[in-house]
N, C-alpha and C. Protein backbone atom coordinates (compact mmCIF):
# COMPACT_ATOMS: atom_id res chain seq x y z
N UNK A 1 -11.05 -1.50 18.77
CA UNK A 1 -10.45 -1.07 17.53
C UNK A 1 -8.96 -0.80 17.75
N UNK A 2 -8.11 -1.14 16.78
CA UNK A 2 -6.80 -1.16 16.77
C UNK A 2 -6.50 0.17 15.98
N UNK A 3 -5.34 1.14 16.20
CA UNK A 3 -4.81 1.93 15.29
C UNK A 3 -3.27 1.43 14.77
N UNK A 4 -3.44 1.87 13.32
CA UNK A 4 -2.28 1.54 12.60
C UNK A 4 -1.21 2.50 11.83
N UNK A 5 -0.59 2.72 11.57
CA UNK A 5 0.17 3.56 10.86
C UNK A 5 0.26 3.46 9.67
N UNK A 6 -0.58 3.46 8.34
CA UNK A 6 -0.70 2.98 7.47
C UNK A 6 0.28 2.78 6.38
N UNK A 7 1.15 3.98 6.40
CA UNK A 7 1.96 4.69 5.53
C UNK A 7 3.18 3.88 5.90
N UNK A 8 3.43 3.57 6.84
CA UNK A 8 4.54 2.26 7.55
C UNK A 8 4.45 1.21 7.30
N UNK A 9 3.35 0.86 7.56
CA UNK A 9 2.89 -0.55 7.21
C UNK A 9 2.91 -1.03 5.54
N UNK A 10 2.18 -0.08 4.90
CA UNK A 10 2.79 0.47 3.02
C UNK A 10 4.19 -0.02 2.83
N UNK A 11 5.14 1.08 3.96
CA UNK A 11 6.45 0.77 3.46
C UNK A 11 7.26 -0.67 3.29
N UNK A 12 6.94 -1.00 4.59
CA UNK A 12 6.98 -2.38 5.29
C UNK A 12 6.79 -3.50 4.42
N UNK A 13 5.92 -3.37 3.45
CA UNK A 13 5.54 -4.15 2.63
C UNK A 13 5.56 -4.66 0.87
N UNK A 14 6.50 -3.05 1.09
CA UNK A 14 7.11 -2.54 -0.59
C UNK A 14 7.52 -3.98 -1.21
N UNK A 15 7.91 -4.90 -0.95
CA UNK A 15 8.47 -5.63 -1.82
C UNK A 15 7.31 -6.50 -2.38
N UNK A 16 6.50 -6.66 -1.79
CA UNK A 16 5.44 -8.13 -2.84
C UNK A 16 4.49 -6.77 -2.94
N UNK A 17 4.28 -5.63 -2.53
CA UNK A 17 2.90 -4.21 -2.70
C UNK A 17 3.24 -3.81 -4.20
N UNK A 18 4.67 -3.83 -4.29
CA UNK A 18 5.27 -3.32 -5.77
C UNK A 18 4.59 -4.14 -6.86
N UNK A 19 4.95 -5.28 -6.47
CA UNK A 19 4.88 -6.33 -7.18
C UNK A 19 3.22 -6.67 -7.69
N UNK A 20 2.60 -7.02 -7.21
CA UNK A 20 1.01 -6.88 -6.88
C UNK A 20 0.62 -5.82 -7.76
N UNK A 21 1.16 -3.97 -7.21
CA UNK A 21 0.70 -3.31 -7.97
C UNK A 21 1.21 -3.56 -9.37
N UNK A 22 2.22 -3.72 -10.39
CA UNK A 22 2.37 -3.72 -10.89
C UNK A 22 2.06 -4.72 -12.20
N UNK A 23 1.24 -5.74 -11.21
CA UNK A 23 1.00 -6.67 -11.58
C UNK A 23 -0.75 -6.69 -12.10
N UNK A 24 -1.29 -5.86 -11.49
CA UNK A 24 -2.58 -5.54 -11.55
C UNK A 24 -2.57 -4.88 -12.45
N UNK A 25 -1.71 -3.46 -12.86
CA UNK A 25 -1.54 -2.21 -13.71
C UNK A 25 -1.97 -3.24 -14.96
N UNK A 26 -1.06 -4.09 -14.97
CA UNK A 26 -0.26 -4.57 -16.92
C UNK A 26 -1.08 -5.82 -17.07
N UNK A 27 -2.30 -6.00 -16.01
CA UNK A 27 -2.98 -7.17 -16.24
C UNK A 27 -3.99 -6.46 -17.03
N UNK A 28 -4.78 -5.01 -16.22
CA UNK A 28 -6.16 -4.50 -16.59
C UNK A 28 -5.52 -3.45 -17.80
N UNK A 29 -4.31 -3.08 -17.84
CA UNK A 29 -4.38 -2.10 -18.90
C UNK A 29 -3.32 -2.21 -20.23
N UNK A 30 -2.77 -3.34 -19.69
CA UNK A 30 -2.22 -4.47 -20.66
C UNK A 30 -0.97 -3.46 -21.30
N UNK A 31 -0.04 -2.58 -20.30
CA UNK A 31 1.21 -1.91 -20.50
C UNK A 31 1.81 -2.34 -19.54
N UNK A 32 3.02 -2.08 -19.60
CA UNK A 32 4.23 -1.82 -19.34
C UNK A 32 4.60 -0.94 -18.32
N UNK A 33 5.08 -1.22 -16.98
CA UNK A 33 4.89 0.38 -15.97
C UNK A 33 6.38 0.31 -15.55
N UNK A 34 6.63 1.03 -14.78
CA UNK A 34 8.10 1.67 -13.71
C UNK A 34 7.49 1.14 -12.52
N UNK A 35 7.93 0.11 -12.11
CA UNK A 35 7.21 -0.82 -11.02
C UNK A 35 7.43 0.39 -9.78
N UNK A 36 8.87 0.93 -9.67
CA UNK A 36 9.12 1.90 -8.55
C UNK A 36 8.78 3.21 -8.82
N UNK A 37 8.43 3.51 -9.74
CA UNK A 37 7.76 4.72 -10.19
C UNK A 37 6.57 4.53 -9.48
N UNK A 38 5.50 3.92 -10.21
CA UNK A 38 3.93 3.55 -9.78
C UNK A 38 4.07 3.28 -7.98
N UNK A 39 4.82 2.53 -7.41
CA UNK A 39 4.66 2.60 -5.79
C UNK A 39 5.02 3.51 -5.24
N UNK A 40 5.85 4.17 -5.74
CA UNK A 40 6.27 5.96 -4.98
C UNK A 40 4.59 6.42 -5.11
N UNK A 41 4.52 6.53 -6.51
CA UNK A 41 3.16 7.52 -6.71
C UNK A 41 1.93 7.19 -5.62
N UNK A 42 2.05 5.70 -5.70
CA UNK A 42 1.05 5.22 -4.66
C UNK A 42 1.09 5.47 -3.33
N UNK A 43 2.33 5.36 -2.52
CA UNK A 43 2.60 6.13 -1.31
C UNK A 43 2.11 7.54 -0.78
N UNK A 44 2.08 8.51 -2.02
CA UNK A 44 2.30 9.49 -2.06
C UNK A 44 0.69 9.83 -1.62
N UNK A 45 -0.62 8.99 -2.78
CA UNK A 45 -1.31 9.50 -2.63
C UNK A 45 -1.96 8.24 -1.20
N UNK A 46 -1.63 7.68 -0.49
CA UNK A 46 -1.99 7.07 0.51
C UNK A 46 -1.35 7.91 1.42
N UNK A 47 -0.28 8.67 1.21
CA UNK A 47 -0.45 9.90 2.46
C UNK A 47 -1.42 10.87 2.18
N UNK A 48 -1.79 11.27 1.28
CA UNK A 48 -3.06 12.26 0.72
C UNK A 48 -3.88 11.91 1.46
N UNK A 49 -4.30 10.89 1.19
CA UNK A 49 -5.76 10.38 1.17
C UNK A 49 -6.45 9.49 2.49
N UNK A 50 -4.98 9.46 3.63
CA UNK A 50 -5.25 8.56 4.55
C UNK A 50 -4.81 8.95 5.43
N UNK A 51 -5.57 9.21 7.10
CA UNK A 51 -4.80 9.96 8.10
C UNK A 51 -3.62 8.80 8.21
N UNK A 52 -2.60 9.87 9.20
CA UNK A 52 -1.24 8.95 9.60
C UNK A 52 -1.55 7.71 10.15
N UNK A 53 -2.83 8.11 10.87
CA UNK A 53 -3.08 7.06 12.14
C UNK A 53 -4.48 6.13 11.34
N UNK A 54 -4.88 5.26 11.17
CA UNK A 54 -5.84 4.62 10.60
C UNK A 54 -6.78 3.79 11.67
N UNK A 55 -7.76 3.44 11.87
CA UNK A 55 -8.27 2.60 12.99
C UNK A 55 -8.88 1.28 12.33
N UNK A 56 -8.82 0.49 12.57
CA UNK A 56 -8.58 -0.82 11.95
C UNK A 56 -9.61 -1.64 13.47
N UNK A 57 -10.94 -2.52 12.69
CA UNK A 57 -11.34 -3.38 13.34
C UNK A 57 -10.20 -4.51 14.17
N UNK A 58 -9.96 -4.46 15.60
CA UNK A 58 -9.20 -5.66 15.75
C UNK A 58 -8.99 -6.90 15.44
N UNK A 59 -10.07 -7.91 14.94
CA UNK A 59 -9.59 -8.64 14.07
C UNK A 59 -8.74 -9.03 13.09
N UNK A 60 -8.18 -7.84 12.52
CA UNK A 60 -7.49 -7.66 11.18
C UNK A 60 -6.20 -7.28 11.69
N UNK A 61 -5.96 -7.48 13.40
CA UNK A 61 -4.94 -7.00 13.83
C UNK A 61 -3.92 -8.45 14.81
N UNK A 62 -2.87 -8.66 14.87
CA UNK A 62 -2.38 -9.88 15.81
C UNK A 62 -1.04 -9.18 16.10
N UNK A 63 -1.02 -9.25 17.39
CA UNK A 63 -0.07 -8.78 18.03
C UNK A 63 1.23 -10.33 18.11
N UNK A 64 2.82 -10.37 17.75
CA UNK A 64 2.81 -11.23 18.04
C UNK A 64 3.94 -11.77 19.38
């Protein structure tokens, strides 16, 4: 098992994660969002809700 930093990896990825989320929001609830509003919020509660450290099957992991 691999450990990950999840909340990094989140950040790391803000630019198409924004996008995605925001894209999902205004698909299922058919509004209008604060694309950087909604990914702060989401950060926020993925530090809540997720230790710092995450353990991740190695498969899902490539060192490169």
């Amino acid at each position: 098992m691999a450990r990950v930093k999840i909340e990094q990896i989140i950040e790391h990825l803000d630019y198409g994660m924004k996008r995605a989320l925001e894209d999902a929001i205004e698909h299922v609830l058919r509004v209008q969002i604060d694309r950087n509003q909604l990914y702060r919020e989401f950060c926020r509660a993925v530090g809540r809700k997720c230790s710092t450290w995450e353990t991740v099957p190695d498969q899902y992991v490539e060192v490169s």
